[in-house]
Protein backbone atom coordinates (compact mmCIF):
# COMPACT_ATOMS: atom_id res chain seq x y z
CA UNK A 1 -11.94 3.84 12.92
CA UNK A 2 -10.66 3.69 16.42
CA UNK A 3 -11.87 0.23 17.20
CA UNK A 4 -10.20 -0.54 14.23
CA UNK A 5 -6.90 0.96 15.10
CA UNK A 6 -7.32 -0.89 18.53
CA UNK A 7 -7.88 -4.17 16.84
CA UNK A 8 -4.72 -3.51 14.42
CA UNK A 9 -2.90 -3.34 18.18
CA UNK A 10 -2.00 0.63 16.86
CA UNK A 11 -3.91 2.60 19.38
CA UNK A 12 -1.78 5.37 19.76
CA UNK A 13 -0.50 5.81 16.10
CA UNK A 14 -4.18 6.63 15.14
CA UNK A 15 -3.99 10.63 15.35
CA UNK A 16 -0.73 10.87 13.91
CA UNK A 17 -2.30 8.38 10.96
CA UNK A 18 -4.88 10.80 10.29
CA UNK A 19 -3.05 13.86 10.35
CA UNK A 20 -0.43 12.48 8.08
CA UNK A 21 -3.29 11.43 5.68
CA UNK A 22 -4.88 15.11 5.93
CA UNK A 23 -1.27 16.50 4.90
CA UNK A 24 -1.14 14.16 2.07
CA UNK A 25 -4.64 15.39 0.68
CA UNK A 26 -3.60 19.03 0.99
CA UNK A 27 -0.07 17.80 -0.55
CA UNK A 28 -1.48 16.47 -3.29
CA UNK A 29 -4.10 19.67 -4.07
CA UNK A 30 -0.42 21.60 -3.89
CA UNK A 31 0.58 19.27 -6.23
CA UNK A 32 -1.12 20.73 -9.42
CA UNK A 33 0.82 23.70 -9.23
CA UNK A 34 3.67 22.64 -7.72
CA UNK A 35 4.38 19.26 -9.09
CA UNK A 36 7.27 18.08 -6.79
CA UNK A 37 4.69 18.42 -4.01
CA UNK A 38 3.05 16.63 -5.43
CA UNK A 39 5.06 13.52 -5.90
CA UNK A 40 5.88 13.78 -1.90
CA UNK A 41 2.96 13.47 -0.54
CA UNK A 42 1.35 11.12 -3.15
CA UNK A 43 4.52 8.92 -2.02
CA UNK A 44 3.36 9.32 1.51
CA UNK A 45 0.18 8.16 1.21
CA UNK A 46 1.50 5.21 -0.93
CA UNK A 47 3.94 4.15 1.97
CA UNK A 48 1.14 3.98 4.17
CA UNK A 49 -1.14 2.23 2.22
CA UNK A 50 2.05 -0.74 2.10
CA UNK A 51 2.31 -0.35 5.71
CA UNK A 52 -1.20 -1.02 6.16
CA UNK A 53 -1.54 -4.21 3.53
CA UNK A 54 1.71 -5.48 5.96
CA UNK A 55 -0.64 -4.55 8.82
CA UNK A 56 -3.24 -6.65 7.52
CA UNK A 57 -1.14 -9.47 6.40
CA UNK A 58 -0.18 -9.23 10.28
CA UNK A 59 -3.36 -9.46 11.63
CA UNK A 60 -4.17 -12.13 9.31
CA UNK A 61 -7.57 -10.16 7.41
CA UNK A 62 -8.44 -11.55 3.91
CA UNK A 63 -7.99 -10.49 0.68
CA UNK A 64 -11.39 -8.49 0.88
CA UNK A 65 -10.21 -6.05 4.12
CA UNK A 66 -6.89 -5.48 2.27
CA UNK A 67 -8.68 -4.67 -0.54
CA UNK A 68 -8.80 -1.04 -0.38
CA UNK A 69 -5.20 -0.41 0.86
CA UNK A 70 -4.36 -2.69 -2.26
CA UNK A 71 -6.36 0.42 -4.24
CA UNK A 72 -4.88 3.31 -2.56
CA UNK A 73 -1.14 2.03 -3.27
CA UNK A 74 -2.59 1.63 -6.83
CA UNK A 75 -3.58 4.55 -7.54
CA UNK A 76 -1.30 6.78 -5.18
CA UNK A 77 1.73 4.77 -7.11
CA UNK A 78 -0.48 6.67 -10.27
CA UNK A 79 -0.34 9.80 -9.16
CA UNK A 80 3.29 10.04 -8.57
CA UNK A 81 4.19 8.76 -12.04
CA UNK A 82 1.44 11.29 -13.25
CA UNK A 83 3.11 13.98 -10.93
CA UNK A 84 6.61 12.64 -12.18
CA UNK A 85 5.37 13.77 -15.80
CA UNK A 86 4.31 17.36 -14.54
CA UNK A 87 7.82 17.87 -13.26
């Protein structure tokens, strides 16, 4: 991952990236008992997953490397609407 973050020119966003991500896991365990949680981090994790297809349509990558960003918004964009119901 960190030669990838260097290729993507975001070097020194890569720690923050990755903590972020490992608040939006425990966020989303929260989530299914407290539903609004929930909702915020699986929104968090779907905002980065846009950033990062606009990071890849940057860098110019094909369809295939965007690929799983293109899954994560998917089913992150899921999970809040699934959270949404809980609420």
């Amino acid at each position: 991952m960190k030669l990838e973050f260097e290729r993507y020119g975001l070097d020194r966003y890569r720690m923050l990236t990755g903590f972020l991500q490992i608040c939006g896991v425990i966020g989303l365990c929260i989530g299914y008992v407290f539903p609004i949680i929930g909702v915020l981090a699986a929104s968090g994790l779907a905002i980065q997953m846009v950033l990062a297809i606009g990071v890849r349509i940057r860098i110019k990558d094909g369809l295939l490397r965007s690929l799983p960003a293109v899954f994560y918004l998917i089913l992150n964009t899921g999970l809040v609407y699934l959270y949404l119901q809980g609420v």
